[in-house]
N, C-alpha and C. Protein backbone atom coordinates (compact mmCIF):
# COMPACT_ATOMS: atom_id res chain seq x y z
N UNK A 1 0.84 -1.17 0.00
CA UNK A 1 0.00 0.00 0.00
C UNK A 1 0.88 1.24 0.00
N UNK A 2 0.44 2.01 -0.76
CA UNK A 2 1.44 3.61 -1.02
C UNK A 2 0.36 4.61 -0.19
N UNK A 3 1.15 5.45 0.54
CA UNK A 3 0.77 6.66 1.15
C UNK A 3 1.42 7.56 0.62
N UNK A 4 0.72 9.59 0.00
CA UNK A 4 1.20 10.07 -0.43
C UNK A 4 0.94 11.78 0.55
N UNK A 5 1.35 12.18 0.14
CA UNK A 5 1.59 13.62 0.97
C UNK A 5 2.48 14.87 -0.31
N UNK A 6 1.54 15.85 -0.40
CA UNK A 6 2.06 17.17 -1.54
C UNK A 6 1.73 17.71 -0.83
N UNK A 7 2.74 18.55 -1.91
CA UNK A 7 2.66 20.61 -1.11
C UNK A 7 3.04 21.43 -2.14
N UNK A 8 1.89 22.15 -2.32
CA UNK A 8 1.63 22.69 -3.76
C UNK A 8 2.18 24.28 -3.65
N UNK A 9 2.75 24.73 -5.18
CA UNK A 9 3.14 26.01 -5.32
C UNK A 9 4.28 26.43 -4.01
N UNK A 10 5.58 25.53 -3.70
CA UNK A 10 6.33 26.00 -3.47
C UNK A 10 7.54 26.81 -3.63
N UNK A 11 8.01 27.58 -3.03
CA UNK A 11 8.42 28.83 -3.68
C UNK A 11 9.70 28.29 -3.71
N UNK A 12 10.26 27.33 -4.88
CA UNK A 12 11.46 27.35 -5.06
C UNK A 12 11.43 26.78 -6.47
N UNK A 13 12.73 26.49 -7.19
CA UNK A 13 12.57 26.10 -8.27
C UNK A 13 12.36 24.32 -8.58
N UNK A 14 11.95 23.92 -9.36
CA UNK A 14 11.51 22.44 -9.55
C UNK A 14 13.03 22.13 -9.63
N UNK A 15 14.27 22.41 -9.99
CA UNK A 15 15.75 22.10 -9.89
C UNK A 15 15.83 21.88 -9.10
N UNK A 16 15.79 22.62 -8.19
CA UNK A 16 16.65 22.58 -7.20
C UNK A 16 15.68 22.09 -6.09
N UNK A 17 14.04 21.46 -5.87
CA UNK A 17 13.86 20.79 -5.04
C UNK A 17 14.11 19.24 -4.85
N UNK A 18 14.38 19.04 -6.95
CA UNK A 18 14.72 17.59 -7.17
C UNK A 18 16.41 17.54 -6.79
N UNK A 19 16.97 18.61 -6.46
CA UNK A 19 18.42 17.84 -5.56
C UNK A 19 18.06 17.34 -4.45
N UNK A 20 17.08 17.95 -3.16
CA UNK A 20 16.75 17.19 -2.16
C UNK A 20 16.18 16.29 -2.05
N UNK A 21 15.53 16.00 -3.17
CA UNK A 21 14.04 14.76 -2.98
C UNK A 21 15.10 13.52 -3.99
N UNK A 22 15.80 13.95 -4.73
CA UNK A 22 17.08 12.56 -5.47
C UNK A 22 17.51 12.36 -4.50
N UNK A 23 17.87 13.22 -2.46
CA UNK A 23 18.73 12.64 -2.17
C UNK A 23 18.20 11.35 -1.33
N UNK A 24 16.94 11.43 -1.15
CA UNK A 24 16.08 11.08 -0.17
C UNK A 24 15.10 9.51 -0.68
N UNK A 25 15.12 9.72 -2.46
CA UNK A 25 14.57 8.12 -2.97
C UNK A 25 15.14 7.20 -2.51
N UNK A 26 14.15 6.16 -1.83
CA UNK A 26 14.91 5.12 -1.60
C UNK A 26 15.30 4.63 -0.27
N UNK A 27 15.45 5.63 0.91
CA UNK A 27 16.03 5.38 1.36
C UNK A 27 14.39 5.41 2.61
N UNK A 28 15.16 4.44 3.49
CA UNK A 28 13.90 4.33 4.82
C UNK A 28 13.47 5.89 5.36
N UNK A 29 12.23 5.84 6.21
CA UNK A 29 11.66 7.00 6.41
C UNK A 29 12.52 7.97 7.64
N UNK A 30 12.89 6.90 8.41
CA UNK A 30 14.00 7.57 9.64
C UNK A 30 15.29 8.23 9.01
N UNK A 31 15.97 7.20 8.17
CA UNK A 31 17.34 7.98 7.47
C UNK A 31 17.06 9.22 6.86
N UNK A 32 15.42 9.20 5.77
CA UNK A 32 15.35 10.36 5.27
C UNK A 32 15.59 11.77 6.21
N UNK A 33 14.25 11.42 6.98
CA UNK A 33 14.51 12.27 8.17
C UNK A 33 15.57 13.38 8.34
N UNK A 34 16.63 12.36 8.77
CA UNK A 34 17.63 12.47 9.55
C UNK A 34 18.72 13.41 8.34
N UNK A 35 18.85 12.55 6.86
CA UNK A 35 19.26 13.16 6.04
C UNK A 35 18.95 14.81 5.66
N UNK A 36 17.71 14.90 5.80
CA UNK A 36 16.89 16.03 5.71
C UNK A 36 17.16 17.27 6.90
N UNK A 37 17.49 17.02 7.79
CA UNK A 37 17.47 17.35 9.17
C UNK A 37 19.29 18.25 9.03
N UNK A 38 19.95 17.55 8.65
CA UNK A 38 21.32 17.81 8.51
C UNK A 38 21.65 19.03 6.76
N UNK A 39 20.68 18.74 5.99
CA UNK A 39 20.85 19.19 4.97
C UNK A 39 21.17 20.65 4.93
N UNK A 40 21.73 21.41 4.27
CA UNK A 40 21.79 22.95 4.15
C UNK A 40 21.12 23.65 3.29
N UNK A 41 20.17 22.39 2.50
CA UNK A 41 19.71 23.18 1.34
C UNK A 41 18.14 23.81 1.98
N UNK A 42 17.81 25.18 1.39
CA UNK A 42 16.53 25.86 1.85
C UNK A 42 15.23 25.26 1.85
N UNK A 43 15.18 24.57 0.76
CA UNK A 43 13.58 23.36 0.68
C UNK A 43 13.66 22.43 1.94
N UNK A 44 14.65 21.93 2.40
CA UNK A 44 15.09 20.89 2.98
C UNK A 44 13.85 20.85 4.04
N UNK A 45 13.60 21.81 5.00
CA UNK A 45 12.82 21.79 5.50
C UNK A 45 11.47 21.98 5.34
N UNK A 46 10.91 22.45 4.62
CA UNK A 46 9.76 21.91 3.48
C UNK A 46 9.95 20.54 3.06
N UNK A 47 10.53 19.73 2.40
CA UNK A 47 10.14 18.61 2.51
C UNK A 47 10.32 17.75 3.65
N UNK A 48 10.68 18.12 4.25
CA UNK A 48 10.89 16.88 5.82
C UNK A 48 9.31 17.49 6.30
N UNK A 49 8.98 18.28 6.48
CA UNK A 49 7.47 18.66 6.77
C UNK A 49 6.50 17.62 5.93
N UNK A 50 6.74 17.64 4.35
CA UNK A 50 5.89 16.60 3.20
C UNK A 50 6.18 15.22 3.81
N UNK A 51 7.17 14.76 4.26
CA UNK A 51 7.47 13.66 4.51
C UNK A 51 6.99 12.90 5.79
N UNK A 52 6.86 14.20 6.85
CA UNK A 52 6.19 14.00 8.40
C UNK A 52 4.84 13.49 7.92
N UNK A 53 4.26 14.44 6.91
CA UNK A 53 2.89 14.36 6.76
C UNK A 53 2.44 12.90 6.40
N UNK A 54 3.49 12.35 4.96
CA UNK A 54 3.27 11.43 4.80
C UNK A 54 3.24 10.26 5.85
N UNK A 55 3.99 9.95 6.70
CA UNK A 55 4.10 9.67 7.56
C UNK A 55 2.51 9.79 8.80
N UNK A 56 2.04 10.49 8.64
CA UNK A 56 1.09 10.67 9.53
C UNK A 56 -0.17 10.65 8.79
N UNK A 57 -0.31 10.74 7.41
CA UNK A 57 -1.49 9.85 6.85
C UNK A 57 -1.35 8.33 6.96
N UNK A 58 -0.11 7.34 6.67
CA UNK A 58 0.38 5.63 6.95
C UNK A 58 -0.18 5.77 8.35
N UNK A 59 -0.06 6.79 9.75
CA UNK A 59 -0.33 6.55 10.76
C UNK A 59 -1.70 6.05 11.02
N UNK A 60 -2.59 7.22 10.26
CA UNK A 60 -4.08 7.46 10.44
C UNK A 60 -4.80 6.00 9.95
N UNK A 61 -4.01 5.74 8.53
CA UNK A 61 -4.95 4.91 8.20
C UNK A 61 -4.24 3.58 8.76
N UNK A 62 -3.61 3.22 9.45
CA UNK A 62 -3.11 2.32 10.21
C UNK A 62 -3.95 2.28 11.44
N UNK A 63 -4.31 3.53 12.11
CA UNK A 63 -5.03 3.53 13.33
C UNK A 63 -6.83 3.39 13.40
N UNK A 64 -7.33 4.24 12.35
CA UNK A 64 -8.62 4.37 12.16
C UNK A 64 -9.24 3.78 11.29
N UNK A 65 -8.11 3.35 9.67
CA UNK A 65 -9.09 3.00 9.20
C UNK A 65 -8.61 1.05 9.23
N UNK A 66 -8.06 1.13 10.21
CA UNK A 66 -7.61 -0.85 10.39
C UNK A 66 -7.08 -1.48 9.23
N UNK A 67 -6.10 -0.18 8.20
CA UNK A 67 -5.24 -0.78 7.34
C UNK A 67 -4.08 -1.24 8.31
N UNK A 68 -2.92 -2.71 7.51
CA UNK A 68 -2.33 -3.18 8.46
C UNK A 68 -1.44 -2.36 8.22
N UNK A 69 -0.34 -1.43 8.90
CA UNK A 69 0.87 -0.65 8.57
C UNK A 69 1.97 -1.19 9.72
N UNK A 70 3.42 -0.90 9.15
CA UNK A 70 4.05 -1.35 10.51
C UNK A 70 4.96 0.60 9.81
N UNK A 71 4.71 1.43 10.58
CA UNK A 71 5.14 2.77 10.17
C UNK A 71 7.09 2.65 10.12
N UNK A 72 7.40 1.48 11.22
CA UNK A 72 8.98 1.33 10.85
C UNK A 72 9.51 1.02 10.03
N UNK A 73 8.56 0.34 9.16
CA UNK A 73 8.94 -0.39 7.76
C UNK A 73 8.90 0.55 6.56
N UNK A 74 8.59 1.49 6.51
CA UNK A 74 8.41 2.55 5.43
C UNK A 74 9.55 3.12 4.93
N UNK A 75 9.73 3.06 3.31
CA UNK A 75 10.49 3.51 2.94
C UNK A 75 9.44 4.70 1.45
N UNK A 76 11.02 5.58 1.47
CA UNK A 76 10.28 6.61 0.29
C UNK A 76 10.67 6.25 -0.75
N UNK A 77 9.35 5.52 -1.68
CA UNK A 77 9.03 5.08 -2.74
C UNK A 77 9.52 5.92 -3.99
N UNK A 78 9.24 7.19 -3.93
CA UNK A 78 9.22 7.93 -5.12
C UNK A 78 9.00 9.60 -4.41
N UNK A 79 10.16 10.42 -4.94
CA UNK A 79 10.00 11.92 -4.73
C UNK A 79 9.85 12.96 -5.70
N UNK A 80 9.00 12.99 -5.95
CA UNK A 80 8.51 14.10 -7.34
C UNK A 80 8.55 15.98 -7.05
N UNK A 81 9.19 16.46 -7.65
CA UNK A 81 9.13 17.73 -8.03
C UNK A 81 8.60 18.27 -9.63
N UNK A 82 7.26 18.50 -9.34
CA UNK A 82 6.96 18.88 -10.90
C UNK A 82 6.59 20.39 -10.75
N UNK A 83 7.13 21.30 -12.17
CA UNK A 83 6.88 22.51 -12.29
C UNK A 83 5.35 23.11 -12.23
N UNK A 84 5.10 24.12 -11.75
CA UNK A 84 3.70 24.93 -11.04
C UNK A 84 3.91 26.14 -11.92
N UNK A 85 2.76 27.02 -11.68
CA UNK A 85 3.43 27.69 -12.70
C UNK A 85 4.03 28.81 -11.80
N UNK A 86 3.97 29.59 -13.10
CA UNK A 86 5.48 30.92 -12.66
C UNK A 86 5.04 32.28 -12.77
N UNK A 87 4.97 33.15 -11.84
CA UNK A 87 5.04 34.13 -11.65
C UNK A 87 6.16 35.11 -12.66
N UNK A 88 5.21 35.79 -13.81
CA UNK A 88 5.99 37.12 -14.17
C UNK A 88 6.25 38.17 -13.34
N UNK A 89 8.00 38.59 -12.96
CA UNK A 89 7.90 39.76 -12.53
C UNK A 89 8.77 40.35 -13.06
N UNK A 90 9.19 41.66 -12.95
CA UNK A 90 9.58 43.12 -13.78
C UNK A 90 10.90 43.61 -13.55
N UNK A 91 11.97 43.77 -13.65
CA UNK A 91 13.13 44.61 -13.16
C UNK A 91 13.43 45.30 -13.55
N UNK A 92 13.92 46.55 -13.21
CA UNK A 92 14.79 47.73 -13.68
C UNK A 92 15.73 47.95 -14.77
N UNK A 93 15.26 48.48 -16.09
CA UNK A 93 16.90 48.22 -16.76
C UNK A 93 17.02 49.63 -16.73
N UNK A 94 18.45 49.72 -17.38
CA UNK A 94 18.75 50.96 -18.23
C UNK A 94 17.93 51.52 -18.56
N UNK A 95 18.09 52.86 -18.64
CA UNK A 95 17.74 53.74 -19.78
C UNK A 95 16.08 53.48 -19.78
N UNK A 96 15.38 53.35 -18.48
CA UNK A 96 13.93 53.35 -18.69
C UNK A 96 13.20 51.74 -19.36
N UNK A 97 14.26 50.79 -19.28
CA UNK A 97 13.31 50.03 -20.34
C UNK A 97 13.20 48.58 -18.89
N UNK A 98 12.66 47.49 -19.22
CA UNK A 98 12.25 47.00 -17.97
C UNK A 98 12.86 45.40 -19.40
N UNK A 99 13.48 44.71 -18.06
CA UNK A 99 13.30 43.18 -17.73
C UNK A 99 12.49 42.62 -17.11
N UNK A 100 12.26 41.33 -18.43
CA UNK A 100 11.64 40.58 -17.22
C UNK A 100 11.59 39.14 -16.89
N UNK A 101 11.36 38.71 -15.89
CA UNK A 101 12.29 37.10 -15.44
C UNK A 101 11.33 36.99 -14.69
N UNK A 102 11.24 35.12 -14.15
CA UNK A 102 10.27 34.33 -13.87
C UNK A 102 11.01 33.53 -12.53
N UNK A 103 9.61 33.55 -11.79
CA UNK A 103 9.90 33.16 -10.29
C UNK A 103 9.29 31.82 -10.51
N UNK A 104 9.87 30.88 -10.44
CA UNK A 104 9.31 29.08 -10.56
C UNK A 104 8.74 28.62 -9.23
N UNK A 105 7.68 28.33 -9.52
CA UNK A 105 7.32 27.49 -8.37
C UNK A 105 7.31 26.10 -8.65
N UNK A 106 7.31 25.34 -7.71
CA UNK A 106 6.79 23.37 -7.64
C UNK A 106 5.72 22.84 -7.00
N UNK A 107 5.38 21.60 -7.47
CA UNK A 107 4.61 21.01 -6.60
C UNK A 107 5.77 19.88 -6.15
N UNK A 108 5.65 19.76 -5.12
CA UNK A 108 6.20 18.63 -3.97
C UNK A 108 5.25 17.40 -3.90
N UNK A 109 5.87 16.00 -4.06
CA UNK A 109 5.26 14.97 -3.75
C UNK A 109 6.08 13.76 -3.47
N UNK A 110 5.46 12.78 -2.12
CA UNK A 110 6.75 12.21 -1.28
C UNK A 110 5.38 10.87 -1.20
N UNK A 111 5.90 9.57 -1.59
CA UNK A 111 5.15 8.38 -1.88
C UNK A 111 5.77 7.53 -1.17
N UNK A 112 5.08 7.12 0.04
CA UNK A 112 5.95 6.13 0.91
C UNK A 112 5.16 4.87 1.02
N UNK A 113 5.95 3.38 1.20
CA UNK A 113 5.71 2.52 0.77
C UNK A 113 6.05 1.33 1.54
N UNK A 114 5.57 0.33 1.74
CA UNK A 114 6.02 -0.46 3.20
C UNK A 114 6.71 -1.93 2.83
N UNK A 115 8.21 -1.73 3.21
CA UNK A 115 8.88 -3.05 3.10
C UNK A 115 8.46 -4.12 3.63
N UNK A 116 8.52 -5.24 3.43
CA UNK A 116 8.51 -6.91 3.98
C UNK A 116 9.63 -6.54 5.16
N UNK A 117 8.75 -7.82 5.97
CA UNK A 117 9.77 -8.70 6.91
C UNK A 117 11.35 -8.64 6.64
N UNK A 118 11.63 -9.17 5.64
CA UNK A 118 13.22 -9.85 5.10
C UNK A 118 12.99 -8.55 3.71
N UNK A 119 12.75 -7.33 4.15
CA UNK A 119 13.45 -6.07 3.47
C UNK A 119 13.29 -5.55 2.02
N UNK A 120 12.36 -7.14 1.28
CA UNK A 120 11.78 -6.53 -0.03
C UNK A 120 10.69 -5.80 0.20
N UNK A 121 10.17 -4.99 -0.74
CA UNK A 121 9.16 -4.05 -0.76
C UNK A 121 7.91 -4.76 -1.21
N UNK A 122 6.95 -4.50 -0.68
CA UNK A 122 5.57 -5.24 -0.60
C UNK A 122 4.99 -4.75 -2.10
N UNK A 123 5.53 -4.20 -2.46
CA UNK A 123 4.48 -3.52 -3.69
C UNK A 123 5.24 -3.86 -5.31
N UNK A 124 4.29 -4.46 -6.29
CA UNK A 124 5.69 -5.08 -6.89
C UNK A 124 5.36 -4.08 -8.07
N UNK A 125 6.39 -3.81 -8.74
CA UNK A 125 6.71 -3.05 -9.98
C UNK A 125 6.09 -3.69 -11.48
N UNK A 126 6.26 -2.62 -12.21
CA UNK A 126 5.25 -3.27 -13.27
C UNK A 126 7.10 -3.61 -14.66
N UNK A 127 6.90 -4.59 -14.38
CA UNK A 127 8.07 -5.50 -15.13
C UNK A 127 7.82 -5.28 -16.69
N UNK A 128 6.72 -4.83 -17.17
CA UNK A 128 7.17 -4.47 -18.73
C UNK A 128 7.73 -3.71 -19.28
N UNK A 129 7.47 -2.56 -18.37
CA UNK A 129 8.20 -1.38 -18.84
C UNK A 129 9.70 -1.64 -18.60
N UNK A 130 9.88 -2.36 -17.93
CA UNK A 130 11.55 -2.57 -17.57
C UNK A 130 12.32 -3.48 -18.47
N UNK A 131 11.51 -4.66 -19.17
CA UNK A 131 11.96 -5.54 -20.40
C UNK A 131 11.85 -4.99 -20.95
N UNK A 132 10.94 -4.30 -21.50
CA UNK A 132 10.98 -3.44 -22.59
C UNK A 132 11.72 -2.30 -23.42
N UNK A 133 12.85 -1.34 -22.02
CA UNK A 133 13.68 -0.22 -22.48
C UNK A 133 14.70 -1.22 -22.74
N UNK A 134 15.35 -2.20 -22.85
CA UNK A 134 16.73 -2.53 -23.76
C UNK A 134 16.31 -3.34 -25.21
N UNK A 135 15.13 -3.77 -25.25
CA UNK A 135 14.52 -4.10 -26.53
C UNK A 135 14.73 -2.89 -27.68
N UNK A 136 14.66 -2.21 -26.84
CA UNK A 136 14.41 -0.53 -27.68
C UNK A 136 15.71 -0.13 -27.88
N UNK A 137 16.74 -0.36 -26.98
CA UNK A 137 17.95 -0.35 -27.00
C UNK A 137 19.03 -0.86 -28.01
N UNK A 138 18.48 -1.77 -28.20
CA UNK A 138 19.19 -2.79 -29.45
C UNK A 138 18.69 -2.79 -30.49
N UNK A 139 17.14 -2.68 -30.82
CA UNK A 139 17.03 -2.20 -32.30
C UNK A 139 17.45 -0.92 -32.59
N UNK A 140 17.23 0.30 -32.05
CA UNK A 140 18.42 1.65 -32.07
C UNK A 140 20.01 1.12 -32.54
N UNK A 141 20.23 0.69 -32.24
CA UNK A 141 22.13 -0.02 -32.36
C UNK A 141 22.22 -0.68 -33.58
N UNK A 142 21.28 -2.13 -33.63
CA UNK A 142 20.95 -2.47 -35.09
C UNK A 142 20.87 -1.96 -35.98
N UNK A 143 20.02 -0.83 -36.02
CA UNK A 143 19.31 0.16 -37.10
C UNK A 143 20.99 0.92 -37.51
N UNK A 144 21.58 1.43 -36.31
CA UNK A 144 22.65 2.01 -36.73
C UNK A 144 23.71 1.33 -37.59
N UNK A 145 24.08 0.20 -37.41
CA UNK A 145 24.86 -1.31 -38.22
C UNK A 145 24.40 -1.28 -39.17
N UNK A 146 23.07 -1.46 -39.24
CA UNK A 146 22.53 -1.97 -40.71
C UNK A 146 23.24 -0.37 -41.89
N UNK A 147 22.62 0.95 -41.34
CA UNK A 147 22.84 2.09 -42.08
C UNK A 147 24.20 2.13 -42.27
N UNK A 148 25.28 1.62 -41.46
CA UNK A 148 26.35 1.91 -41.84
C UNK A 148 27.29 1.01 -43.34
N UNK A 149 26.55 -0.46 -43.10
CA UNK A 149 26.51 -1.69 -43.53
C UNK A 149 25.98 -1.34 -45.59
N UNK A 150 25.04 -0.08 -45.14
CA UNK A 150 24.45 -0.28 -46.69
C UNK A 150 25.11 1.28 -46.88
N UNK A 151 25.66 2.02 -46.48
CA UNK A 151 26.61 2.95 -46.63
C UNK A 151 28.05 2.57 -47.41
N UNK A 152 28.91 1.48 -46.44
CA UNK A 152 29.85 0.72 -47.52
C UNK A 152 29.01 0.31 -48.61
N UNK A 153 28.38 -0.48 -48.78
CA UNK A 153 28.22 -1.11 -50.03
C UNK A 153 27.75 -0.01 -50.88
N UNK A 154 26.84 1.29 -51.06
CA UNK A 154 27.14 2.30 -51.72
C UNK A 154 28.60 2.48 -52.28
N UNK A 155 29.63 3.27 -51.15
CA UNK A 155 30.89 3.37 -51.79
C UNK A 155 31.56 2.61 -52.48
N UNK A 156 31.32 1.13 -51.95
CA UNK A 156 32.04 -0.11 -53.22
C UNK A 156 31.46 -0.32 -53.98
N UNK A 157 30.01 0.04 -54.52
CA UNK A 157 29.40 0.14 -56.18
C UNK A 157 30.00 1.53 -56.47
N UNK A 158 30.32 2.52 -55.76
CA UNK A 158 30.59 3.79 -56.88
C UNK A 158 31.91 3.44 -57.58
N UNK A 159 32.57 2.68 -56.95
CA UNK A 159 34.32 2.20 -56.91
C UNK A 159 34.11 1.24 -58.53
């Protein structure tokens, strides 16, 4: 079972919230924490807030609604920063004439997810998409062989 927790139109850029939330995939909900806690970057504490939360929806519905949760077992599944939109604003130029540049906002989103006993993750992945990107991989490569393949044989009929 996935528990999720956002926080919309935060005032930073979608860059630079996906340095904190890359640092944090993956890893159990305490380390994040803790990672988060130590960090220097300005979001940092904005998302350890997204992450409490998440954390305290797994609680709720563990307590009230008699889903089974063990909250120690949680790890963060997936950390999304997607672009919100952007504020036009105006600056000063020269000579009377005006710039103008864009204030980015994000949406924040932190997907936590509950390991097994013996440390695999209860939730299983969808395996096609994963056979599928080196299939794609090798006819790309092929395709390139073959073009190069009927490239010589051009130059040795012009010969």
């Amino acid at each position: 079972m996935e528990f999720t927790a956002t926080y919309r139109f935060a005032r930073v850029s979608p860059q630079k919230a996906r340095l904190v939330l890359d640092m944090i995939k993956g890893r159990r909900v305490e380390d994040a924490l803790n990672a988060l806690d130590y960090s220097t970057k300005r979001i940092a504490p904005d998302v350890a807030k997204v992450l409490r939360s998440a954390i305290a929806n797994a609680n709720y519905l563990s307590q009230e609604k008699g889903v089974d949760v063990d909250v120690d077992n949680l790890y963060v599944k997936n950390a999304i920063a997607n672009e919100g939109p952007r504020m036009k604003r105006i600056r000063p130029a020269p000579m009377g004439r005006a710039f103008r540049y864009q204030r980015r906002l994000a949406h924040l989103s932190i997907i936590l997810a509950e390991k097994g006993a013996n440390g695999a993750a209860t939730v299983v992945t969808d395996e096609v998409t994963e056979t599928a990107r080196p299939k794609q991989a090798k006819g790309r490569t092929a395709a390139k062989k073959s073009s190069k393949k009927t490239a010589a044989k051009k130059t040795a009929a012009k010969r």
